[in-house]
C-alpha atoms as a PDB file:
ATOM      1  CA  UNK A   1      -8.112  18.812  -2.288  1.00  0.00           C
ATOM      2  CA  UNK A   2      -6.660  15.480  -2.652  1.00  0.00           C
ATOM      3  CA  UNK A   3      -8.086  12.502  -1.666  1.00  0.00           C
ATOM      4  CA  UNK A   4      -5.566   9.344   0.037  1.00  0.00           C
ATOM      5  CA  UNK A   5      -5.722   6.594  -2.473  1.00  0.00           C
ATOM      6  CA  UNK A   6      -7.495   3.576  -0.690  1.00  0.00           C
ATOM      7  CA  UNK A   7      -8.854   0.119  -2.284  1.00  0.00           C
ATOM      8  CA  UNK A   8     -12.789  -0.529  -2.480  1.00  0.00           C
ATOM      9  CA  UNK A   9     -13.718  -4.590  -2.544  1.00  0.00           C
ATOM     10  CA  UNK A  10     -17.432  -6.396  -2.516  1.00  0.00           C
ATOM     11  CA  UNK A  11     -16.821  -9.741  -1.198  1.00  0.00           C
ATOM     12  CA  UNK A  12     -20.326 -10.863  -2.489  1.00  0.00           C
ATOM     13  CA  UNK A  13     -21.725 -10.126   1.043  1.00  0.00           C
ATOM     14  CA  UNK A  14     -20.450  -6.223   1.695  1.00  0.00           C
ATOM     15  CA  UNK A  15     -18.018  -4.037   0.933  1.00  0.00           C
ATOM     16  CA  UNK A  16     -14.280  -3.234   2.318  1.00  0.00           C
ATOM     17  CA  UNK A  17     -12.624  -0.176   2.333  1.00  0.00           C
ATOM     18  CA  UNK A  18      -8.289  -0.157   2.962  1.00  0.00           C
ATOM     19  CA  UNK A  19      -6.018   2.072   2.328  1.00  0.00           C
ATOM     20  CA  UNK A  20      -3.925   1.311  -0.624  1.00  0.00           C
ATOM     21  CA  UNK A  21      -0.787  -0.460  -0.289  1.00  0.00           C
ATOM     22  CA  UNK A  22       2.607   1.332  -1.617  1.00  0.00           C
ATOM     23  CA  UNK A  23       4.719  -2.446  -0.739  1.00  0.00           C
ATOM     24  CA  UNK A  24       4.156  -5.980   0.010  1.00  0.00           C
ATOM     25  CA  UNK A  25       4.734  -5.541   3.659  1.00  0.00           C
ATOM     26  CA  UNK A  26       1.902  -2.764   3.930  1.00  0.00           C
ATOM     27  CA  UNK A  27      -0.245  -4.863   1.837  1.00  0.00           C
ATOM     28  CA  UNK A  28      -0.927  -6.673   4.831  1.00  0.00           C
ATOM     29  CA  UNK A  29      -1.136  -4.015   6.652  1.00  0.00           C
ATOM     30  CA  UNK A  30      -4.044  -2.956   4.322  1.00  0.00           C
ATOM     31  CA  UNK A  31      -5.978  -6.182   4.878  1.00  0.00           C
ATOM     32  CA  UNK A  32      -5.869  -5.807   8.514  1.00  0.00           C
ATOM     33  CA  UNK A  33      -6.801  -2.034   8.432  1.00  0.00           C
ATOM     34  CA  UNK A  34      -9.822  -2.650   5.493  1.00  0.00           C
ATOM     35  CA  UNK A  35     -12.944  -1.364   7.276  1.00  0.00           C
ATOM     36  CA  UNK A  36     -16.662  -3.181   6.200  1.00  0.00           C
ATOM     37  CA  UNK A  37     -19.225  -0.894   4.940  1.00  0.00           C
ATOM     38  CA  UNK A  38     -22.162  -0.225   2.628  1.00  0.00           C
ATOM     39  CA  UNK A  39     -21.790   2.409  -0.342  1.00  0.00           C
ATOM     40  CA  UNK A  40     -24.179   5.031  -1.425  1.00  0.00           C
ATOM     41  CA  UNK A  41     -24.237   6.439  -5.070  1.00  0.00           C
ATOM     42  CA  UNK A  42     -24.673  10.183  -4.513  1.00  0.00           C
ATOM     43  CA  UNK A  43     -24.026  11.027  -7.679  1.00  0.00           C
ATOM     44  CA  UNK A  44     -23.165   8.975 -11.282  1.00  0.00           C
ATOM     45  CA  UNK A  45     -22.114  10.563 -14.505  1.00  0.00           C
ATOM     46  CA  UNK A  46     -21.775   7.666 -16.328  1.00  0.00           C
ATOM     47  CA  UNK A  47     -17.473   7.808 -16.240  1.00  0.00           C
ATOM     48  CA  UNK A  48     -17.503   9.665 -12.966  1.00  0.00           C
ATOM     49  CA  UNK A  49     -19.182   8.499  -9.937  1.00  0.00           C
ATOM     50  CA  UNK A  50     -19.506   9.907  -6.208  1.00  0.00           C
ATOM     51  CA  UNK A  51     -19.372   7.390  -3.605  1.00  0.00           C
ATOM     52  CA  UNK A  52     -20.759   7.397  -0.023  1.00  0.00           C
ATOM     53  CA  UNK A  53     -18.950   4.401   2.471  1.00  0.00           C
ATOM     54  CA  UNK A  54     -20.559   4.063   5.767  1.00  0.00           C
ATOM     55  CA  UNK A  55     -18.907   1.779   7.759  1.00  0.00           C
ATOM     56  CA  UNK A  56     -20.744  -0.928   9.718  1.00  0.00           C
ATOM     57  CA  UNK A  57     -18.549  -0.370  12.819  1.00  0.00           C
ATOM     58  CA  UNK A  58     -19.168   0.077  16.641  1.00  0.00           C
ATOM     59  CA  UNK A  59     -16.760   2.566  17.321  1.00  0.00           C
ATOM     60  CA  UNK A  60     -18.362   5.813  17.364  1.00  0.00           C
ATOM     61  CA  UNK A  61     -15.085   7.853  15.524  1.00  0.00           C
ATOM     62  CA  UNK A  62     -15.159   4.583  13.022  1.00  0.00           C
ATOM     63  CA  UNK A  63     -18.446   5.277  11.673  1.00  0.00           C
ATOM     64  CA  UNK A  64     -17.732   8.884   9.890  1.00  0.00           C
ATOM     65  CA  UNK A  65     -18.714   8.014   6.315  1.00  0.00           C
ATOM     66  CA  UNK A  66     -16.184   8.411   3.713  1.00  0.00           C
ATOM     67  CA  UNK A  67     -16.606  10.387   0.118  1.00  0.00           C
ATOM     68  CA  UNK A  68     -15.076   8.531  -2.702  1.00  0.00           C
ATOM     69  CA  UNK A  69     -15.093   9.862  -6.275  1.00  0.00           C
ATOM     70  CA  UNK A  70     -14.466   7.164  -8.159  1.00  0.00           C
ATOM     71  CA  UNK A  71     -13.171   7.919 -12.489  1.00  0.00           C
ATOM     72  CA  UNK A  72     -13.799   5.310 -15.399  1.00  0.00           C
ATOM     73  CA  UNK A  73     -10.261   6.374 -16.239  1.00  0.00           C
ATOM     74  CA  UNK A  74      -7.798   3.934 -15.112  1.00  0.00           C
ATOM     75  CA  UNK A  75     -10.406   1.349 -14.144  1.00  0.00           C
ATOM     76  CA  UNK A  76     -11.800   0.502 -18.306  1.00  0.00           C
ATOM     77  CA  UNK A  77     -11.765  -3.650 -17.134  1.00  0.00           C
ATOM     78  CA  UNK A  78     -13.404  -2.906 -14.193  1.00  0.00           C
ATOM     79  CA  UNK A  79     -15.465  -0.292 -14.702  1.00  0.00           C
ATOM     80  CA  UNK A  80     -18.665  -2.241 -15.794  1.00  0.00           C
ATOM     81  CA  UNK A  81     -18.716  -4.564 -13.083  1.00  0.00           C
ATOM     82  CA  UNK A  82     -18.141  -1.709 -10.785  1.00  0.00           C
ATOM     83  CA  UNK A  83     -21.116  -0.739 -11.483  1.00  0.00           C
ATOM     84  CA  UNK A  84     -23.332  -3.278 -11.196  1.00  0.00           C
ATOM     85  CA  UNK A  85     -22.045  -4.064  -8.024  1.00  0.00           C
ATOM     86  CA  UNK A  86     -22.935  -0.865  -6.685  1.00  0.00           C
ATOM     87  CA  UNK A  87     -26.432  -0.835  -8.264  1.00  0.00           C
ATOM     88  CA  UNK A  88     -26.942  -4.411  -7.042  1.00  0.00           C
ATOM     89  CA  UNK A  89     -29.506  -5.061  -4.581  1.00  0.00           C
ATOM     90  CA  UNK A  90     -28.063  -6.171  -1.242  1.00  0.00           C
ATOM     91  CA  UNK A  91     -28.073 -10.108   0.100  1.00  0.00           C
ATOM     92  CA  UNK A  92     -30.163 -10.156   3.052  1.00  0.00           C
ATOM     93  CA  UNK A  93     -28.317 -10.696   6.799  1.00  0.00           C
ATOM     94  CA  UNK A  94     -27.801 -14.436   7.354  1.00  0.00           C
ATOM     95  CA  UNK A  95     -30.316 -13.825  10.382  1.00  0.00           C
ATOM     96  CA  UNK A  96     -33.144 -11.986   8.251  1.00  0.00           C
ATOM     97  CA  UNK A  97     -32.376 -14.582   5.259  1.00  0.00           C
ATOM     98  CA  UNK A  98     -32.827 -17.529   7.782  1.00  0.00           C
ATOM     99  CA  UNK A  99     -36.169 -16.260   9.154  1.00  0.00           C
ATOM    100  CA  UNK A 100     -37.800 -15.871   5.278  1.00  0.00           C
ATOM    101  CA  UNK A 101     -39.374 -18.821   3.874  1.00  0.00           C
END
């Protein structure tokens, strides 16, 4: 089974999901289309890692969660800060954050 090709980002604050651009003019497309989530690890094989995406969405047919296995191959620059963002703990919603002391 092949999976569509799509782009994964962590802004600092969540994640984004889009599917990947083939040219400039569906680039944009891509940003318009990316999706906010949160991402599971199901599983991690140290080069090979299953994702879970769960978007944060309202729409009942938006929030089907998304598998996405995700290779150290192709990725070698990124791969490290991959995962650490992944295994990072989560910043605390700008209303939860506000109400801490």
């Amino acid at each position: 089974m092949r999976v569509p090709a799509v782009t994964l980002r962590w802004d600092g604050q969540q994640w984004w999901l889009a599917r990947l651009a083939r040219s400039s003019r569906a680039a944009t497309a891509a940003q318009i289309d990316a999706v906010a989530g949160e991402i599971d690890v199901a599983l991690d094989f140290g080069g090979w890692m299953l994702l879970r995406f769960r978007p944060i969405s309202v729409a009942p047919r938006a929030r089907i969660s998304r598998w996405l296995p995700v290779q150290r191959h192709g990725l070698e620059a990124h791969w490290h800060a991959l995962r650490c963002a992944v295994y990072s703990p989560r910043p605390a919603p700008a209303r939860e954050a506000a109400d801490q002391p």
